[in-house]
N, C-alpha and C. Protein backbone atom coordinates (compact mmCIF):
# COMPACT_ATOMS: atom_id res chain seq x y z
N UNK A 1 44.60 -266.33 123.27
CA UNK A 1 45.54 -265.30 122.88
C UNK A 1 44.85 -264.35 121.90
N UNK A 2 44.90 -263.14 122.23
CA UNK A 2 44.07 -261.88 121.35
C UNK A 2 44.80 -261.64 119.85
N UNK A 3 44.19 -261.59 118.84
CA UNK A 3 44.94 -260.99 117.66
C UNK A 3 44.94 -260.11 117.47
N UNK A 4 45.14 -259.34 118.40
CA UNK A 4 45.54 -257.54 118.12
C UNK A 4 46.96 -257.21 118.11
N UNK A 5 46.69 -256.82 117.08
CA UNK A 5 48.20 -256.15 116.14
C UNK A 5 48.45 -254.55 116.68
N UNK A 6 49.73 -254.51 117.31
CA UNK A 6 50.11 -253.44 117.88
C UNK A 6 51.29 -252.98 116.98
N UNK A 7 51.48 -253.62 115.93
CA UNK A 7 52.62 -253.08 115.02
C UNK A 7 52.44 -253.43 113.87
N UNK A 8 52.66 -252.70 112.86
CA UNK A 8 53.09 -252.84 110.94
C UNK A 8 53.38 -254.29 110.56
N UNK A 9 54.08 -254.98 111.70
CA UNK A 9 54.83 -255.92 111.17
C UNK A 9 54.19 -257.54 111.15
N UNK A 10 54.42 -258.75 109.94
CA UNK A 10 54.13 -259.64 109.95
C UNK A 10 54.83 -260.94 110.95
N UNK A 11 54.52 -261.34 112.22
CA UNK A 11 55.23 -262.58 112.46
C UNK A 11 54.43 -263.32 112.06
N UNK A 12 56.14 -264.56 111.52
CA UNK A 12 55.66 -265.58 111.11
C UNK A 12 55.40 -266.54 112.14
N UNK A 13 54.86 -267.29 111.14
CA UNK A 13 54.04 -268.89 112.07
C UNK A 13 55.40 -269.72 112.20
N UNK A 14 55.32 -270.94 113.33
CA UNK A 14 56.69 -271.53 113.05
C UNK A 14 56.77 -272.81 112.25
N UNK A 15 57.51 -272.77 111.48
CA UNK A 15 57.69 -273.51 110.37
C UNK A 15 59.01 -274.78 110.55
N UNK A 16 58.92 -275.76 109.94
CA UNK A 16 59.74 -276.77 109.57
C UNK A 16 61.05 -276.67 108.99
N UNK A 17 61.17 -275.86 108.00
CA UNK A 17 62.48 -275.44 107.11
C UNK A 17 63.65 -275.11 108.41
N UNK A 18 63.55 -274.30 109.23
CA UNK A 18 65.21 -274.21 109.42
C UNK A 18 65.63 -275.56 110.10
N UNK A 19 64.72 -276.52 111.07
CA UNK A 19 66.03 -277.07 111.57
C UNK A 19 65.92 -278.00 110.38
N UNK A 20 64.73 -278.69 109.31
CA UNK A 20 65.29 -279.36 108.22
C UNK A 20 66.49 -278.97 107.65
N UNK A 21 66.94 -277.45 107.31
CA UNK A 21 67.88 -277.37 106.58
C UNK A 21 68.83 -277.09 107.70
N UNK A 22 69.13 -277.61 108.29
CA UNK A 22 70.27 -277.92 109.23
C UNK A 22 70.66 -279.05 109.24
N UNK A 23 69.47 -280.21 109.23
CA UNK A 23 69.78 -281.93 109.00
C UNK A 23 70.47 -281.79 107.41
N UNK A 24 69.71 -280.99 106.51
CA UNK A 24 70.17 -281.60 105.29
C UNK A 24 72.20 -280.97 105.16
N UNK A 25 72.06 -279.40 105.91
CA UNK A 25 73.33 -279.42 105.87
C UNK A 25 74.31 -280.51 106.44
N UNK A 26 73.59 -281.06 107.54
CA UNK A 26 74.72 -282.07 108.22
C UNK A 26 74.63 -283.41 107.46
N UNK A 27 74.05 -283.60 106.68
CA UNK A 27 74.00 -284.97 105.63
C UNK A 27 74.91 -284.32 104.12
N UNK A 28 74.90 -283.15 103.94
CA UNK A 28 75.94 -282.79 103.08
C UNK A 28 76.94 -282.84 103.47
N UNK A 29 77.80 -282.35 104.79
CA UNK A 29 78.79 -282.35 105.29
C UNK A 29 79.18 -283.76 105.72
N UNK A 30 78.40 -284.58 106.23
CA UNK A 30 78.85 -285.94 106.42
C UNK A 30 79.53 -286.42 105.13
N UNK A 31 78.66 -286.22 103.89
CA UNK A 31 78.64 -286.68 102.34
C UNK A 31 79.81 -286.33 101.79
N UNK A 32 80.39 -284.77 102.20
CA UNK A 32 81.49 -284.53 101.86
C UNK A 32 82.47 -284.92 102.36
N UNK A 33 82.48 -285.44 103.82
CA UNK A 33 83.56 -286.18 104.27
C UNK A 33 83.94 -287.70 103.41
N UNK A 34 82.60 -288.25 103.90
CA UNK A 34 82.77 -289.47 103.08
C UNK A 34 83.07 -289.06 101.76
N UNK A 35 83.43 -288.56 100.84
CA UNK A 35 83.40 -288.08 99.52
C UNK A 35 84.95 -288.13 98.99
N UNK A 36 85.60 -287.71 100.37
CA UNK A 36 86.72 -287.10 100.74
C UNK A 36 87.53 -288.15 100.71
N UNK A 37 87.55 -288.79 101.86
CA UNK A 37 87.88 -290.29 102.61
C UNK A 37 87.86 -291.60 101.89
N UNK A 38 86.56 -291.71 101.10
CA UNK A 38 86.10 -293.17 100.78
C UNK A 38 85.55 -293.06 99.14
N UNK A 39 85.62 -291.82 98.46
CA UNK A 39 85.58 -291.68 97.08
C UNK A 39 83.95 -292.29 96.36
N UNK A 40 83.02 -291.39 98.09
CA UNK A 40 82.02 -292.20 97.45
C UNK A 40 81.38 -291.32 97.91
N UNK A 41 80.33 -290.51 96.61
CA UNK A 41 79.42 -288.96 96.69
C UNK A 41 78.17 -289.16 97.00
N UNK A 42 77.68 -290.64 97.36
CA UNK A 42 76.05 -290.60 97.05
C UNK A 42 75.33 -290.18 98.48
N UNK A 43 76.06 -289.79 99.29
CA UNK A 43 75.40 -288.88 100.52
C UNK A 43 75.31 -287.42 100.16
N UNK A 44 76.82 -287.00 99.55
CA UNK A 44 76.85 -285.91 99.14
C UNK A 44 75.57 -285.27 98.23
N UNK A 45 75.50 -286.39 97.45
CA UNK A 45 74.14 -285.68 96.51
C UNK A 45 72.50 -285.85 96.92
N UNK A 46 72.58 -286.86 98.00
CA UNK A 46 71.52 -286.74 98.90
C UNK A 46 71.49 -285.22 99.46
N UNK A 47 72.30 -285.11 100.26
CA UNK A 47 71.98 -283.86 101.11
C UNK A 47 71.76 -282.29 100.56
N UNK A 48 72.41 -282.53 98.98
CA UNK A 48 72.52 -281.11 98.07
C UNK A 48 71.13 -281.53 97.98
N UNK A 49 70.05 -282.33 96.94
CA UNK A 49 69.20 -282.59 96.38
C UNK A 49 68.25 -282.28 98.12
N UNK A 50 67.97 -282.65 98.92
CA UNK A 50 67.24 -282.41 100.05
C UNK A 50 67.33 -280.84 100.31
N UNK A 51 68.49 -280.36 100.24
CA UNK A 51 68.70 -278.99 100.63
C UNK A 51 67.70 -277.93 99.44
N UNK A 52 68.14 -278.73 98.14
CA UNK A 52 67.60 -277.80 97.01
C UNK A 52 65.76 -278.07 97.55
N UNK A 53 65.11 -278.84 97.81
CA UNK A 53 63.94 -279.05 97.96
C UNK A 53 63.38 -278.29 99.00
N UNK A 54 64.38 -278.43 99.58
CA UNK A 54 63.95 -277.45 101.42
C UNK A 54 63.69 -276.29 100.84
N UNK A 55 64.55 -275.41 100.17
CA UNK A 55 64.91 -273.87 99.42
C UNK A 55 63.54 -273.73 98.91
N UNK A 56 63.34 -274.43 97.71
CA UNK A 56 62.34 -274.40 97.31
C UNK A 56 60.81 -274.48 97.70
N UNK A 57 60.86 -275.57 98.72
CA UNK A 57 59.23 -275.41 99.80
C UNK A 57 59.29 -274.12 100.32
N UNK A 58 60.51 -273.77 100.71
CA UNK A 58 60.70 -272.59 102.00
C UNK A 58 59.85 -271.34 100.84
N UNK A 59 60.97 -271.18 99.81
CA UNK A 59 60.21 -269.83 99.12
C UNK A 59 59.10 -270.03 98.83
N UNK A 60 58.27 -271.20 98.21
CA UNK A 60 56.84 -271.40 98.09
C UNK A 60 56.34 -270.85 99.45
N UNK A 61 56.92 -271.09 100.51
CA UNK A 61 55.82 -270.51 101.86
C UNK A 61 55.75 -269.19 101.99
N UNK A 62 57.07 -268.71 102.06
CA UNK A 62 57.06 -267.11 101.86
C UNK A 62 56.47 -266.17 100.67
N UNK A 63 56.34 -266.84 99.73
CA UNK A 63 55.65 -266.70 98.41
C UNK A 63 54.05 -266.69 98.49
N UNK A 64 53.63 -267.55 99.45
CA UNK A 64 52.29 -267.60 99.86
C UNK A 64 51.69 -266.79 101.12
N UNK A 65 52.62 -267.20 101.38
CA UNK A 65 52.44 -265.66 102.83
C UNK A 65 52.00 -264.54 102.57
N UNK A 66 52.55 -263.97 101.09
CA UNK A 66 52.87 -261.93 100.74
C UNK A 66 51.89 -262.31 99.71
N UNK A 67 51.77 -263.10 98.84
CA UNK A 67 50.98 -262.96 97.72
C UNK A 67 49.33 -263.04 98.53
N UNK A 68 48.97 -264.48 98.62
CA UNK A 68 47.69 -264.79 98.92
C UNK A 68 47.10 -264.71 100.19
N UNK A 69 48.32 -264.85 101.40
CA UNK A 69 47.64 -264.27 102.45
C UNK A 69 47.77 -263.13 102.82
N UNK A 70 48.26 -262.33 101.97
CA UNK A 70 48.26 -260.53 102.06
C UNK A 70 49.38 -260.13 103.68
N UNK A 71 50.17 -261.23 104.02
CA UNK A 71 50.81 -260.98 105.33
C UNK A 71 51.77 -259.64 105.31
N UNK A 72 52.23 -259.32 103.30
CA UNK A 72 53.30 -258.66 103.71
C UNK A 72 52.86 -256.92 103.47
N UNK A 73 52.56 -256.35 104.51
CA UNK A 73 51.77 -254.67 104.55
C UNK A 73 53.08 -253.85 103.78
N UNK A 74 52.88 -252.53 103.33
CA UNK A 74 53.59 -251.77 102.41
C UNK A 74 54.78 -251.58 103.78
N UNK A 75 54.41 -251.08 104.79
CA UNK A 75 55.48 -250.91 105.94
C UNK A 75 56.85 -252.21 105.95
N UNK A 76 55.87 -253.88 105.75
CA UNK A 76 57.11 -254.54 105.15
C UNK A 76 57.70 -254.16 104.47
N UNK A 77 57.41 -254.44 103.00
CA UNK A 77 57.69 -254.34 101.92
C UNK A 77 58.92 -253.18 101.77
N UNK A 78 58.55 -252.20 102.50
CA UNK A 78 59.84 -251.01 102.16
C UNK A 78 60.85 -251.07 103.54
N UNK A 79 60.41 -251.92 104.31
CA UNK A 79 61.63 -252.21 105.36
C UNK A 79 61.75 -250.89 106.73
């Protein structure tokens, strides 16, 4: 596959984060049921605490993308 860039724009590589933060939403939502039902949060705070970690790797990647691998051109940047 050729790396010739026919446009301004950066695609990204495919990454892990969204369907992780889809499991972690559905382990919050389970958590909140059970939370609900059975007066017992410790799924609930599993799936917040997983979610907050996901957030956080995710912006570290995008953070590394624009800073150090120079992915994001001024044409990004102003949209």
């Amino acid at each position: 596959m050729p790396n010739h860039k026919h446009h301004p724009f950066h695609l990204v590589d495919v990454s892990p984060w969204p369907i992780l933060s889809s499991f972690s939403v559905m382990i919050s939502m389970i958590g909140l049921i059970k939370w609900f039902y059975l007066n017992n949060n410790n799924l609930l705070l599993i799936g917040v605490f997983i979610m907050g970690m996901i957030v956080f790797q995710w912006w570290r990647d995008i953070i590394r993308e624009s800073t150090f691998q120079g992915n994001h051109t001024l044409k990004v940047i102003e949209g």
